[in-house]
C-alpha atoms as a PDB file:
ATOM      1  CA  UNK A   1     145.631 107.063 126.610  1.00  0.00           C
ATOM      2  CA  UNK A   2     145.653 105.062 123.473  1.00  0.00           C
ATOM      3  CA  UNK A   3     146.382 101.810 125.010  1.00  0.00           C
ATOM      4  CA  UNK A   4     143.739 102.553 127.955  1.00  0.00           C
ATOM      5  CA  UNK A   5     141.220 102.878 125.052  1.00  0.00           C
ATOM      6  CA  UNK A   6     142.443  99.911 123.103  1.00  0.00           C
ATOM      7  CA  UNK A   7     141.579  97.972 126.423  1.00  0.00           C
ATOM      8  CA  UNK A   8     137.928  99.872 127.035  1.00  0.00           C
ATOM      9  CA  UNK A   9     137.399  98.084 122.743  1.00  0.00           C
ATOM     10  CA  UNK A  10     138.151  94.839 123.469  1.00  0.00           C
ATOM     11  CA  UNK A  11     136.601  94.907 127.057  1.00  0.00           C
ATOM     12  CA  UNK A  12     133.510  96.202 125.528  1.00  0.00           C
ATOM     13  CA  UNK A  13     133.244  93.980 122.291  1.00  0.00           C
ATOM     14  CA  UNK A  14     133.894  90.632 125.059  1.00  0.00           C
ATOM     15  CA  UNK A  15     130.565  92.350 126.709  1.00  0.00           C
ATOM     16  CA  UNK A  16     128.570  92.387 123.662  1.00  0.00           C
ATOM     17  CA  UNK A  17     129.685  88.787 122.992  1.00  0.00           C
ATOM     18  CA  UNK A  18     128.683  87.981 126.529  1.00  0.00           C
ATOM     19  CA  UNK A  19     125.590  89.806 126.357  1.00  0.00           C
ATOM     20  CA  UNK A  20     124.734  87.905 123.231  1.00  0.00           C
ATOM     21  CA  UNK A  21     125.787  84.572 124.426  1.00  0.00           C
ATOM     22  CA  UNK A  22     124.232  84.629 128.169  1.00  0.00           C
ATOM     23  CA  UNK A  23     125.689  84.698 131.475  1.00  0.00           C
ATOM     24  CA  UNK A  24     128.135  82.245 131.457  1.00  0.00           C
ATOM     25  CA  UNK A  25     130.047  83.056 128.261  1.00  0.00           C
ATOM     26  CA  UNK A  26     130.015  86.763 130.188  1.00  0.00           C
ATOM     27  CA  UNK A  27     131.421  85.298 133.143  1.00  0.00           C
ATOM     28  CA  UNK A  28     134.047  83.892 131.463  1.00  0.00           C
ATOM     29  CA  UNK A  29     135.422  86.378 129.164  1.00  0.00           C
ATOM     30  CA  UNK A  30     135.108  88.646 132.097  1.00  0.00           C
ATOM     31  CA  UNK A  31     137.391  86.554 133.744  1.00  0.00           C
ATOM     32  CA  UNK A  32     139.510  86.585 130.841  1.00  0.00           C
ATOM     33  CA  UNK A  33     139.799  89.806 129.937  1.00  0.00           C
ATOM     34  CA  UNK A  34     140.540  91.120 134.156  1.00  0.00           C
ATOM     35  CA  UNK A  35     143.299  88.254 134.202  1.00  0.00           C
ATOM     36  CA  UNK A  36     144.552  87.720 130.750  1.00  0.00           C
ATOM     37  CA  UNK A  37     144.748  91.165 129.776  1.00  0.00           C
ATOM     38  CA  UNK A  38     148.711  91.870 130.200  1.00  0.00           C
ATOM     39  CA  UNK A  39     148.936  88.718 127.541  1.00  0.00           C
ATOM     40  CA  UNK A  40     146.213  90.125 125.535  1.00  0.00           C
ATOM     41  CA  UNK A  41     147.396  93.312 124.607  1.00  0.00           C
ATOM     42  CA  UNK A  42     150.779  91.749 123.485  1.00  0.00           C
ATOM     43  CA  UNK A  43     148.601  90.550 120.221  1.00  0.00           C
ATOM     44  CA  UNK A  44     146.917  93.852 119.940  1.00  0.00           C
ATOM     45  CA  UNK A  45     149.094  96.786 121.176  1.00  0.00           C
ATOM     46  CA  UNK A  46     152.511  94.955 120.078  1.00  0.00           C
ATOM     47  CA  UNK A  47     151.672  95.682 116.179  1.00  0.00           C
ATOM     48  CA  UNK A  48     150.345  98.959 117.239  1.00  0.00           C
ATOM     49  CA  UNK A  49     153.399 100.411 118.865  1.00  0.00           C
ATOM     50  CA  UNK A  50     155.469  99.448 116.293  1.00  0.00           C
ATOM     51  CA  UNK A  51     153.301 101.038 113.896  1.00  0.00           C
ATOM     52  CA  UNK A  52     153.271 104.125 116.204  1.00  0.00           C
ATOM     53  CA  UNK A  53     156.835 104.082 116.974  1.00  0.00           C
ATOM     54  CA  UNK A  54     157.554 104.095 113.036  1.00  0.00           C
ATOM     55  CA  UNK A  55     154.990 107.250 112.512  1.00  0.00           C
ATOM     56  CA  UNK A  56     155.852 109.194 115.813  1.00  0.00           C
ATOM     57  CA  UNK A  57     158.458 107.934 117.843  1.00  0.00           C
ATOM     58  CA  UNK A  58     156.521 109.659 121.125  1.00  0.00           C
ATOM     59  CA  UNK A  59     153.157 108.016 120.628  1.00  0.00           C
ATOM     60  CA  UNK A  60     154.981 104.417 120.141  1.00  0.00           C
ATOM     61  CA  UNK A  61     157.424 105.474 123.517  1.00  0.00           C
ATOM     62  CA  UNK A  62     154.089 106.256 125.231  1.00  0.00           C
ATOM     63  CA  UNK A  63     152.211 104.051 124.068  1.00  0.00           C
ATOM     64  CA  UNK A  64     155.524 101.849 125.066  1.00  0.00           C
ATOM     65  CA  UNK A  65     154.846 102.973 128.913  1.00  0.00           C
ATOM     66  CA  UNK A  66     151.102 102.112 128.935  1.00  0.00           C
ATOM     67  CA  UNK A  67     151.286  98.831 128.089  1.00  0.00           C
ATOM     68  CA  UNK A  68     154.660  98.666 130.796  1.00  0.00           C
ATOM     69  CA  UNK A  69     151.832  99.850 133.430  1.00  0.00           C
ATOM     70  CA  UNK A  70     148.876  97.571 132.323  1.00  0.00           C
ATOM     71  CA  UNK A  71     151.222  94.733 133.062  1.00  0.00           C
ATOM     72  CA  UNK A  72     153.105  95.686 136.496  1.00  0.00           C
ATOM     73  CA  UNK A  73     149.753  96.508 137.550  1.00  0.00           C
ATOM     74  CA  UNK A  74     147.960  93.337 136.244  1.00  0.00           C
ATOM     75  CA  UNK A  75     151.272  91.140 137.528  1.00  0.00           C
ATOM     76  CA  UNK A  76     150.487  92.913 140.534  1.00  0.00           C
ATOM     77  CA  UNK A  77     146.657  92.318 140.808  1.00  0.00           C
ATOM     78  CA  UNK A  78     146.951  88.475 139.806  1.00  0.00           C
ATOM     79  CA  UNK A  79     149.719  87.841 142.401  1.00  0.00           C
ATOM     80  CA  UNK A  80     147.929  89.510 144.940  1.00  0.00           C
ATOM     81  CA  UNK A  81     144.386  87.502 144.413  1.00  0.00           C
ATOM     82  CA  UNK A  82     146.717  83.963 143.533  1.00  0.00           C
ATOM     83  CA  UNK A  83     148.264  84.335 146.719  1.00  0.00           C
ATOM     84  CA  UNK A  84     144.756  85.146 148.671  1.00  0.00           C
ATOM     85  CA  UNK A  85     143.388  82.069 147.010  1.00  0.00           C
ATOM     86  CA  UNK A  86     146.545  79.870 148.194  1.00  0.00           C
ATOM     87  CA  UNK A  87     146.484  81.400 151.883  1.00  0.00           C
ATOM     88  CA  UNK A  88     143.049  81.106 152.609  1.00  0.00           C
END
């Protein structure tokens, strides 16, 4: 849960950017955040689950598995719309 709010943060301060910025700079850290996420959390839920893990060993493990499951599932997502783009 903590990681899946971490995301909803950054995801949300990238809109207010975008929102600020115009359409383009939306577009683009859109784009960025969807496909660059798995590499993105590495700078902001790595620190955090060591934190955790130090404090409470559970929140870090789970924490530990959320972040696992954002990236087989974003691994999963870009392969599947990289090999769409190289098929069609």
């Amino acid at each position: 849960m903590a990681v899946f709010v971490m995301h909803l943060m950054v995801g949300a301060s990238m809109a207010a950017v975008g929102a600020l910025g115009g359409g383009e700079v939306m577009a683009l850290a859109g784009v960025f955040w969807l496909m660059g996420i798995g590499l993105a959390q590495v700078v902001y839920v790595g620190p955090a689950i060591v934190v955790a893990w130090i404090v409470r060993r559970p929140l870090g493990l789970g924490m530990l598995i959320g972040a696992g499951l954002t990236l087989v599932l974003n691994s999963a997502c870009y392969g599947s719309v990289m090999a769409g783009a190289y098929l069609s």
